[in-house]
Each structure stands twice: as structure tokens, then as C-alpha cells.
Protein backbone atom coordinates (compact mmCIF):
# COMPACT_ATOMS: atom_id res chain seq x y z
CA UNK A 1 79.49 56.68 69.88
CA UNK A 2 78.92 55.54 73.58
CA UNK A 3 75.99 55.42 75.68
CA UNK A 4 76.20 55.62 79.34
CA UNK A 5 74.45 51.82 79.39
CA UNK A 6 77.63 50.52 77.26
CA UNK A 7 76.16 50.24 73.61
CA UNK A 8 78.03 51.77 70.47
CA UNK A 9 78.15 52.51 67.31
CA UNK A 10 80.72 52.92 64.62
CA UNK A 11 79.43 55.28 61.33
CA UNK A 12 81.21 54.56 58.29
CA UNK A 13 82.67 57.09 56.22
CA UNK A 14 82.46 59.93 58.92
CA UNK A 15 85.45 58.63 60.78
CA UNK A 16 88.94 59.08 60.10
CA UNK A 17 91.43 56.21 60.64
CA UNK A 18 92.81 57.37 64.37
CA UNK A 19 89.03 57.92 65.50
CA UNK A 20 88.43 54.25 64.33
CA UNK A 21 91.32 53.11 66.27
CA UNK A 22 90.71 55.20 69.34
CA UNK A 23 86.75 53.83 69.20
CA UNK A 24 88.85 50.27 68.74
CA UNK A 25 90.92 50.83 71.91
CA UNK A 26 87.44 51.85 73.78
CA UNK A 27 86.07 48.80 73.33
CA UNK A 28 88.87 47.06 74.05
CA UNK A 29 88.93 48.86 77.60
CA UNK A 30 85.13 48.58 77.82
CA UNK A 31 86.13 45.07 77.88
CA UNK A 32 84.64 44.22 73.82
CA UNK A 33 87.43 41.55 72.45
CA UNK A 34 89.57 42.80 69.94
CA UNK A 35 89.64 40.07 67.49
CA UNK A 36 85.82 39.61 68.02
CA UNK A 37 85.11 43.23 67.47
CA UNK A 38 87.31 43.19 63.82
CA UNK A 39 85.96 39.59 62.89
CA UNK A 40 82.73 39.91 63.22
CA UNK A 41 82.84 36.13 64.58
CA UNK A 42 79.37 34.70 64.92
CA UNK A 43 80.65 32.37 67.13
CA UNK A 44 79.93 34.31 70.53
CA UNK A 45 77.38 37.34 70.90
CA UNK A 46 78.95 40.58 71.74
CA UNK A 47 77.23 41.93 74.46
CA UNK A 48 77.07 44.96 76.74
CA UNK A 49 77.76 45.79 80.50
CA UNK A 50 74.05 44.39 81.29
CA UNK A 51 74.15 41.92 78.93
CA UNK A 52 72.37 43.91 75.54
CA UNK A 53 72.76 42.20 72.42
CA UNK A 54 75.17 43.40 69.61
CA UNK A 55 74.69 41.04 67.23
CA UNK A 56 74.10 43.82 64.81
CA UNK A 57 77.62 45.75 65.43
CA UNK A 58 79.13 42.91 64.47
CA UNK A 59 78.21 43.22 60.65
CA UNK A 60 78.10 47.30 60.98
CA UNK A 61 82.24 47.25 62.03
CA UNK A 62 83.33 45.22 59.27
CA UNK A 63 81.73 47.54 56.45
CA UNK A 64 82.97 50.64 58.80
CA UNK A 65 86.75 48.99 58.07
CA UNK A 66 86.08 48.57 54.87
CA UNK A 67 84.51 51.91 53.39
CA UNK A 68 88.08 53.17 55.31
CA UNK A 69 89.96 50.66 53.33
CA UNK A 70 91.92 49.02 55.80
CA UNK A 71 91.65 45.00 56.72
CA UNK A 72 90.11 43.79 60.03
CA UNK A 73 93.58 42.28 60.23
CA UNK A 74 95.85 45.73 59.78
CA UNK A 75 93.94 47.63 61.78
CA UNK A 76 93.98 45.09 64.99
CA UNK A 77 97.06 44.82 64.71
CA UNK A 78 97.70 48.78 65.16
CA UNK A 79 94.85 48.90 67.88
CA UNK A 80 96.32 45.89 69.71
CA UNK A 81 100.15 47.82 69.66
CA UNK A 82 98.02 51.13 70.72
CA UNK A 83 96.56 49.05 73.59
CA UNK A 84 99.74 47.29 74.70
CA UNK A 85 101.62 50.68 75.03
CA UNK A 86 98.65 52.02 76.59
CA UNK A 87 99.44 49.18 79.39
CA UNK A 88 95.82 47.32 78.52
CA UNK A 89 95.45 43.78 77.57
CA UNK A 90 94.60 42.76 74.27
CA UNK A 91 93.94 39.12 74.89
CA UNK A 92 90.30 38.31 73.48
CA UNK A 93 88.01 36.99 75.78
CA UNK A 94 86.87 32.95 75.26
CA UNK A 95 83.62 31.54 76.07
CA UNK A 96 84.14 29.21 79.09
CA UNK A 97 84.27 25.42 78.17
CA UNK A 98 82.54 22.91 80.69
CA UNK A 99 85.53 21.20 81.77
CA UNK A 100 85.46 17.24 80.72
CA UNK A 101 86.42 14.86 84.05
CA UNK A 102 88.91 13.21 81.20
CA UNK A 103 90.59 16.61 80.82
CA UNK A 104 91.26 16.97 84.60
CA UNK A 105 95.20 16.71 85.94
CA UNK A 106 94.17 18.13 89.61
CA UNK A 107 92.20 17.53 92.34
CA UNK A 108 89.31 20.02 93.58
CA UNK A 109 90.60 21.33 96.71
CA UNK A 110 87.44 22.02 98.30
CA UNK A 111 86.39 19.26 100.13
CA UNK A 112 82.81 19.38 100.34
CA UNK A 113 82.69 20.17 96.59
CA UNK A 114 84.82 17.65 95.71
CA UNK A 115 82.21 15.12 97.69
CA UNK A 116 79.23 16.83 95.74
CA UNK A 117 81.06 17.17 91.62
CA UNK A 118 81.23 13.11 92.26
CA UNK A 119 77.82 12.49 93.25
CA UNK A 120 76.64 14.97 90.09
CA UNK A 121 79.10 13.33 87.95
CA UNK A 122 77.89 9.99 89.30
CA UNK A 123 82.18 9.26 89.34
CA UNK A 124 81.99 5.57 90.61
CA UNK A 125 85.88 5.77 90.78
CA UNK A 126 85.42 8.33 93.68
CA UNK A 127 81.85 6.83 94.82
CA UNK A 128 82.76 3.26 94.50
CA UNK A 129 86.17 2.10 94.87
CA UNK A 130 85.21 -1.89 93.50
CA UNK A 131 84.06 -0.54 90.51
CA UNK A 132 87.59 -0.55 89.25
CA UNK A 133 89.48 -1.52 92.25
CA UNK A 134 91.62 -4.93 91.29
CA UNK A 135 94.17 -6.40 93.92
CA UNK A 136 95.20 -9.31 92.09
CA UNK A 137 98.32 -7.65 90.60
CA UNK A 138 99.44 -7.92 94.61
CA UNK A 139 99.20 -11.66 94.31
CA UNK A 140 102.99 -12.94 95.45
CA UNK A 141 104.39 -9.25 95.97
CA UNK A 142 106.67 -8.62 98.96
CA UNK A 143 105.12 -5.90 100.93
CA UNK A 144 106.10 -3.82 103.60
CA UNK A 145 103.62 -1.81 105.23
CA UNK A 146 105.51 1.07 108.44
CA UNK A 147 102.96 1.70 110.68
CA UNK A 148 100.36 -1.15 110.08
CA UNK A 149 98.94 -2.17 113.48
CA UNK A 150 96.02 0.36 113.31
CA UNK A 151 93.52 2.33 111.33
CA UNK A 152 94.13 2.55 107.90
CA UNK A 153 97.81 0.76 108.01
CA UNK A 154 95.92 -2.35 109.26
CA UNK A 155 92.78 -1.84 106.57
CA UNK A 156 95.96 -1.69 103.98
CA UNK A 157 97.56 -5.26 105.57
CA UNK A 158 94.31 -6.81 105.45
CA UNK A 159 93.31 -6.18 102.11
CA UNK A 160 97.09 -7.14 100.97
CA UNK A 161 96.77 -11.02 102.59
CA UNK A 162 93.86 -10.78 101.03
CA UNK A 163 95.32 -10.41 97.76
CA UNK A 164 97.51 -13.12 98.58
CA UNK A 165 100.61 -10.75 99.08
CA UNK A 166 103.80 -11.49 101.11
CA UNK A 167 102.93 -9.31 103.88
CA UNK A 168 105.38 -7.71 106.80
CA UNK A 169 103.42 -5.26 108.73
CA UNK A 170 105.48 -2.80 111.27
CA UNK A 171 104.53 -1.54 115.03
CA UNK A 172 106.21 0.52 117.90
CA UNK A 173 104.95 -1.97 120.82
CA UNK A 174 102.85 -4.47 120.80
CA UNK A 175 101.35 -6.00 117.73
CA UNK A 176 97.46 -5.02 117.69
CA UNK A 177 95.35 -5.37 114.87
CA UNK A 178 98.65 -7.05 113.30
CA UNK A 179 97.99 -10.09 115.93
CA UNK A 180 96.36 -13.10 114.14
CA UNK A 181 95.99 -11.81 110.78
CA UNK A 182 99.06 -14.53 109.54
CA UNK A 183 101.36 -11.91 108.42
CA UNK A 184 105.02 -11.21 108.87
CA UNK A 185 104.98 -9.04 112.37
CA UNK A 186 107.88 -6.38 112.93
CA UNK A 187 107.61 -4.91 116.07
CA UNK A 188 109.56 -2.22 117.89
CA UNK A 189 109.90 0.05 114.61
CA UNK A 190 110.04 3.50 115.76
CA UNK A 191 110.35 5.38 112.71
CA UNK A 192 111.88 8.75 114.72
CA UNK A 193 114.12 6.42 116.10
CA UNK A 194 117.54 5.23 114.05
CA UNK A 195 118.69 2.55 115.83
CA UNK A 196 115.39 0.69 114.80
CA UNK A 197 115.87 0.96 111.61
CA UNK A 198 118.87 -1.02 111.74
CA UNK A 199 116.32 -3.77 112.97
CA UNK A 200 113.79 -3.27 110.24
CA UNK A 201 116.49 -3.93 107.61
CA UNK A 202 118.11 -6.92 109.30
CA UNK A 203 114.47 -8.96 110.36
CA UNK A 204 113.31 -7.86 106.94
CA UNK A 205 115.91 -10.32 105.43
CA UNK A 206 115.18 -9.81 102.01
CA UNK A 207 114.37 -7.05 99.17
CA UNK A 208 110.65 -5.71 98.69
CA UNK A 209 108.75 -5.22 95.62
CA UNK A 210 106.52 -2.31 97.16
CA UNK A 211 107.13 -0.01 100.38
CA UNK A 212 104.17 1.40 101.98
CA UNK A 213 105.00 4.41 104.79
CA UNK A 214 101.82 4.25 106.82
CA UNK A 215 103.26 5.87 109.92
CA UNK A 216 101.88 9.28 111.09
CA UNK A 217 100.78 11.10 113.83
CA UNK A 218 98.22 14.39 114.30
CA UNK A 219 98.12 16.08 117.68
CA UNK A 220 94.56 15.98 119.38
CA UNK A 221 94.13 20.24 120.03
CA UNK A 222 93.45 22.40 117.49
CA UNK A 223 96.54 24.70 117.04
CA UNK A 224 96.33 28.50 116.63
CA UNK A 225 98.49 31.39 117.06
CA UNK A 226 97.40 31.76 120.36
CA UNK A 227 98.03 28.34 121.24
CA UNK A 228 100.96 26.95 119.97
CA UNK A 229 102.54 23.64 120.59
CA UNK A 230 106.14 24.10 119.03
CA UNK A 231 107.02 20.34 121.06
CA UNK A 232 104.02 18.55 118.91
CA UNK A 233 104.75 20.37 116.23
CA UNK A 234 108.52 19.01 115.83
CA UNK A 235 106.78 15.20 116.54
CA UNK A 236 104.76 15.69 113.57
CA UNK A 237 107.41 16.55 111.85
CA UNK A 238 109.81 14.22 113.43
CA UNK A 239 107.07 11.58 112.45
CA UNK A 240 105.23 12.58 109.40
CA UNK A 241 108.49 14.15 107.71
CA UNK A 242 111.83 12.66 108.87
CA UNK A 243 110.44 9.11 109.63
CA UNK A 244 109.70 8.11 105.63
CA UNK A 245 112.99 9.43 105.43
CA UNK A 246 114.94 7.48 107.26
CA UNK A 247 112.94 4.56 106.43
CA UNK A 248 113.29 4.75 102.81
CA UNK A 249 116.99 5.79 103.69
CA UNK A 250 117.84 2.50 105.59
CA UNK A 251 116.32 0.10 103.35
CA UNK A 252 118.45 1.92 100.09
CA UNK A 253 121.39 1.44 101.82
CA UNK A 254 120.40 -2.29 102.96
CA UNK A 255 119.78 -3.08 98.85
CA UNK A 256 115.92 -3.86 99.49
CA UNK A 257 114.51 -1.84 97.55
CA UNK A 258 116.40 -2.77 94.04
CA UNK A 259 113.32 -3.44 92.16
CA UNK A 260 110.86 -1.85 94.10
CA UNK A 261 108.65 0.97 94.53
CA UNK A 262 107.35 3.55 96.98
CA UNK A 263 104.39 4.39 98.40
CA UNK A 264 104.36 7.31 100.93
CA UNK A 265 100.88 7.84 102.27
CA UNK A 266 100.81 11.99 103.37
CA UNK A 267 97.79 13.93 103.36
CA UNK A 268 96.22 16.85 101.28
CA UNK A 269 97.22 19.04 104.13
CA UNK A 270 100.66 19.34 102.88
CA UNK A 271 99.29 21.03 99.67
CA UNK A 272 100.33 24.92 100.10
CA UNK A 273 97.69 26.21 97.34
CA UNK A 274 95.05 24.27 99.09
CA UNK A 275 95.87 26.22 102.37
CA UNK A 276 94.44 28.94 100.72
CA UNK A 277 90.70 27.27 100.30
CA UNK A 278 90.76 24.43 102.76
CA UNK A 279 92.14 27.14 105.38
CA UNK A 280 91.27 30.15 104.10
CA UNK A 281 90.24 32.76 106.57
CA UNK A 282 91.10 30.88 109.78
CA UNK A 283 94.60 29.17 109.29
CA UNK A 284 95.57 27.08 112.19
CA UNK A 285 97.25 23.38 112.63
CA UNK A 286 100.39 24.77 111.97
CA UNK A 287 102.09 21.27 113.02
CA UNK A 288 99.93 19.12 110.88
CA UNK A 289 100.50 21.35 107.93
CA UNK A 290 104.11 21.87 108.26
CA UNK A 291 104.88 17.93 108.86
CA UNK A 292 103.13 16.63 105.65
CA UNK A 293 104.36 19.65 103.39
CA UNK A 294 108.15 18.64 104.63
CA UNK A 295 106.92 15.01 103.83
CA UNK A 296 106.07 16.13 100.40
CA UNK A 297 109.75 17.69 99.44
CA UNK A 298 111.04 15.05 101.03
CA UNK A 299 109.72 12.82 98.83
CA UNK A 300 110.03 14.96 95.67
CA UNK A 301 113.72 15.16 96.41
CA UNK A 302 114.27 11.10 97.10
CA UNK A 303 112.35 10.79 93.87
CA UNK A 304 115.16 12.65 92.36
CA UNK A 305 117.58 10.73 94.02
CA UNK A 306 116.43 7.58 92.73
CA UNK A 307 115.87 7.99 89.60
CA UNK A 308 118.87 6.54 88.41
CA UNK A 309 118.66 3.16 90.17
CA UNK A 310 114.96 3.13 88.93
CA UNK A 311 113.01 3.23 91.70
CA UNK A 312 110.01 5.72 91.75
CA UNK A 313 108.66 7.38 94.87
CA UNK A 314 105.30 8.83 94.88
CA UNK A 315 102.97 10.45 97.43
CA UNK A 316 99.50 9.50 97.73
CA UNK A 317 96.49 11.50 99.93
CA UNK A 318 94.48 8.65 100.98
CA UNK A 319 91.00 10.21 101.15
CA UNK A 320 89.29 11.03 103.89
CA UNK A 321 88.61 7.87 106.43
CA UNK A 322 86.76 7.36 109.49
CA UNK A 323 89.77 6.41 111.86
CA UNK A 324 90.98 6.64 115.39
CA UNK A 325 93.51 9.50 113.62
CA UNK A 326 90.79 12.02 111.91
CA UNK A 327 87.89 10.99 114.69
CA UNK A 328 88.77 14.89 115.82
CA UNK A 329 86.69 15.92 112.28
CA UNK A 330 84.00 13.30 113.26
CA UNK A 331 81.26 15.65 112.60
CA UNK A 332 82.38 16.77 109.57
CA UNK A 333 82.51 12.87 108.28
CA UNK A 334 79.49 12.62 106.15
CA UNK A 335 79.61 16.16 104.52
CA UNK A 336 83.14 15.92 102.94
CA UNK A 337 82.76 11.76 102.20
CA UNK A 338 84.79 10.13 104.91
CA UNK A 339 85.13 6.28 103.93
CA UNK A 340 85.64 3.15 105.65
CA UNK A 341 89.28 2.61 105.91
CA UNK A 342 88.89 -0.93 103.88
CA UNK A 343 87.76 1.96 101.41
CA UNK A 344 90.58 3.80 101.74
CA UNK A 345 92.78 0.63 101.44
CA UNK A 346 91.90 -0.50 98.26
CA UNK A 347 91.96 3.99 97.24
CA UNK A 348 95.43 3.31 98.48
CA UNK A 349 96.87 -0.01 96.16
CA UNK A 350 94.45 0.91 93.50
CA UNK A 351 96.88 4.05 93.32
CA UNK A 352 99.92 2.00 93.93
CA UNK A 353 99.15 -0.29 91.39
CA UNK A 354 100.26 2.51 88.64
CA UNK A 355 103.13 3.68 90.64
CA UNK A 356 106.20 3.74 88.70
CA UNK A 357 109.09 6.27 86.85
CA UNK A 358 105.88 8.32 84.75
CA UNK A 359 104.36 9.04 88.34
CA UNK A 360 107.53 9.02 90.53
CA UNK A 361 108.05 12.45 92.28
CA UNK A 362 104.33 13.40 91.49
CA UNK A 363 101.49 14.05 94.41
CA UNK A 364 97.90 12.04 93.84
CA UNK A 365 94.35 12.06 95.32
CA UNK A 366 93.68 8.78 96.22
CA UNK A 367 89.61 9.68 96.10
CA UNK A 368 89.95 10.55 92.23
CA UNK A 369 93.48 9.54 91.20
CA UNK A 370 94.51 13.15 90.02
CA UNK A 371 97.02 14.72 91.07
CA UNK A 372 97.12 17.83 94.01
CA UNK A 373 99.08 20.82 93.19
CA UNK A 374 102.17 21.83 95.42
């Protein structure tokens, strides 16, 4: 029997089989858990549409299956075929489990929630890169670092001399932040030019034991469908996409990177699920987007690639930093966790550190070291 406020009732011994099924399948469309219903767990409360206890139904259905002679078992099983022809789901419902941080493979793609679960969670691995942060594996490593003159390329060469790695850092012109520092200086690498990479590979003179592609590039305007830029959109691209490709390409075919690894630093924006909460309602930056998601498969694919002559490729998101590159977001900064980019350095090797054939192909948050969904 059914109330208009969701309760019921089953009456033993004045129902026939089929009207204990059909009340079954009710319940079951009322949204009352099949197995639950038959069991009689104690585990979770049955409860109404506003939330009325029916702790008591749970012994009164039991003795209604068995006045009728027929197991809980038997006669779920019949309901749940009834259901499943009748097109409804017969999947019990399960009490929702507080997710454990060590059960975690992906990143939270909200931003500002992602800032806030770490504070709660007091995650000093997201809070606190030093914490766990240890550079001394670097010591002696040959390291290339594309696009290292500025922002977080040069945070990334500092913190690697000091580590007391081999350090070549790469720039278009002149040298910059590179200038002083006591590292290996390649200049005039233009990684959406080819002819320059014929230069990286011959002043490089040597194999690497880690490749880190720095080099990108994000248009100042905001890009909509009213204003599109289709000419910055291809130099994203051109940069962000193509240039860790024919980096990566030139120094395979040069033998430098037998023994190596790499690092391709791309950006949560090239996550297409995330597009769907971090730009949900608005879209927009079609360039920016497009560039690091063609980074992404770009990668995935070289990872493939590779895999036979052992060397893994994997993507890293570096966080959000405060540099010259994301200054257009400035006053979003301290809301969604922006770090220093010496921060983001160490985010950066701490993640590199664990690179190799396990991880290769895969896409990681360098904030929390799990991964971010395609």
C-alpha cells in the first residue's frame, strides 16, 4: 500500500505472489533498492521521499516473503528481470563513501576548490612544496631546459644549478635571466623554427638525461566567438603544439636522448572534460585551449613511439604561477593559489623526479601529483 508522502506497507498472507512482485517493482521505481528492500540490511536506513524512517519495513518484508514461501533471493531475482524488461534499473543504491586523498587518481578540476580541499585537508604536498620536495637526485644530471630565459623556465634553471645539475638553458634572442647564472647558454632556439633545431642538436654536443620543454606562448586578448584571432591561434599552436614536437623530434634523431626522459610542461587547459567546469557557461580562448590539447596527443602519441627505445614522455600542468605569462589572471591569483614560480619549479622536478615507463604517456597536476583526465 502507498501513501501519497511515499511510505508503504507490505501485508503478509493477503498478497499473492505477482502483487508482491508488482509492490517489489514499485519500490524499485519509487527509487527503494532492490537488494535492500529483500535483505532487510541494517546497514543503511530505508527511507522515504522526505526522508521518513522505514526501519520497521525492513523486518515486516522479510516475514511477508516468507509466509509466501519464496526466498528474498528468488523473488529479486524475478523482480529485478521484471524491472530490466520494464526498461528500469535495478542497481541498488550505496551510501556515499568520503573519498580518502590516498584513493584519488585525478585532479579536481575546479580551481578554486581545488585551492580550498588542500587548505581543509591541510595537503602540505599542495600547500608546501619543501615538505617533500628533494632536488638532490638532479645532482650531476644533464639537463636541457627549451625556453628557459624567463618566468618559470628560468625558476626551473635556477633551482637545477642549484641542485648541482649540468644545466643548458635555451632562448630565441638574447640570453636574459639565463645571463650570469653559470649555465650552459643556447641561444637562437626558435622552437617553430626547423632550421634551429639543427643548432640545438649540434651545440648540445652530447646526450641528456632529462628534457624539459618550457617553451610556450598565450596571446594577451581574451578570445571569443566574436573576436577571433585565427593568426594567434595557429602561433599557439605552432608554439605550444608543434614546437615540443620538433624538439623532441630532432634530438631522437641526433641519439641524445638514449637514456633519457621527457618532461613536457602544458597546462590544464588542454584537459577537454575540464572545459566543461573551468569553462563552463562562457567558453572562450579558443587558441590557448586548442594549442595545449594538440600538445597533449602529441605527447601521448611520442610516448607511444618511444616506448620501445625506453624513453618515457610525460606531460606535467605546472600549477598556477605568478608570471609575466598568466599576469592577464592577476586578479584571480590569490583565490585559485597562484605560487611563486621557484614554487612551481621545484612542483615541476618534484614531478619529474618519478618520470619514467609506469608514467610515460600519462597527464599530471603538478599542484597534487595526480593525474588530469583527457
Amino acid at each position: 500500500k502507498f501513501s501519497s508522502r511515499g511510505s508503504f506497507a507490505v501485508c503478509a498472507g493477503t498478497m499473492s505472489r505477482r502483487s508482491v512482485a508488482l509492490a517489489v517493482t514499485a519500490l524499485a521505481v519509487r527509487g527503494f533498492g532492490l537488494r535492500r528492500c529483500f535483505t532487510g540490511s541494517a546497514q543503511t536506513p530505508l527511507t522515504g521521499q522526505r526522508g521518513q524512517s522505514l526501519a520497521s519495513t525492513r523486518r515486516v518484508v522479510p516475514d511477508a516473503f516468507s509466509a509466501l514461501g519464496v526466498s528474498s533471493h528468488g523473488l529479486a531475482t524475478f523482480a529485478a528481470a521484471m524491472l530490466t524488461a520494464m526498461g528500469v534499473s535495478t542497481v541498488a543504491a550505496t551510501p556515499a563513501r568520503a573519498e580518502s586523498p590516498k584513493d584519488r587518481k585525478y585532479s579536481l578540476a575546479d580551481q578554486v576548490a581545488r585551492f580550498q580541499r588542500a587548505k581543509d585537508e591541510k595537503n602540505q604536498r599542495y600547500l608546501d612544496i619543501d615538505t617533500v620536495y628533494d632536488g638532490s637526485w638532479l645532482k650531476g644530471k644533464r639537463v636541457l631546459v627549451v625556453g628557459g630565459s624567463r618566468g618559470l623556465g628560468l625558476a626551473i634553471t635556477k633551482e637545477l644549478m642549484a641542485q648541482g645539475a649540468e644545466t643548458i638553458g635555451t632562448c630565441r634572442g638574447a640570453p636574459g635571466g639565463l645571463e650570469g647564472l653559470g649555465c650552459k647558454v643556447i641561444s637562437g632556439i626558435d622552437v617553430q623554427d626547423n632550421a634551429t633545431m639543427q643548432k640545438l642538436v649540434k651545440d648540445l654536443g652530447g646526450p641528456i638525461d632529462l628534457l624539459i620543454q618550457n617553451a610556450g606562448y598565450f596571446m594577451e586578448g581574451k578570445e571569443t566567438l566574436e573576436e577571433l584571432n585565427d593568426k594567434e591561434q595557429l602561433k599557439q599552436i605552432d608554439i605550444c603544439a608543434l614546437g615540443p614536437l620538433r624538439v623532441t623530434s630532432a634530438l631522437y634523431k641526433g641519439g641524445l636522448l638514449k637514456g633519457g626522459k621527457v618532461v613536457i610542461i602544458t597546462s590544464q587547459a588542454g584537459s577537454v572534460e575540464w572545459r566543461f567546469t573551468q569553462n563552463k557557461g562562457e567558453g572562450g580562448d579558443y587558441g590557448h585551449h586548442m594549442s595545449r590539447a594538440a600538445c597533449n596527443i602529441a605527447a601521448a602519441l611520442m610516448s607511444e613511439e618511444l616506448k620501445e627505445a625506453g624513453i618515457p614522455v610525460t606531460l606535467v600542468h605546472p600549477g598556477f604561477n605568478r608570471t609575466e605569462m598568466t599576469s592577464k589572471f592577476e586578479e584571480i591569483w590569490d583565490i585559485e593559489g597562484a605560487v611563486d614560480a621557484s614554487v612551481g619549479a621545484k612542483r615541476v622536478l618534484h614531478e619529474a623526479k618519478r618520470v619514467n615507463m609506469d608514467t610515460t604517456g600519462k597527464f599530471f597536476n603538478a599542484e597534487d601529483g595526480l593525474e588530469i583526465p583527457w
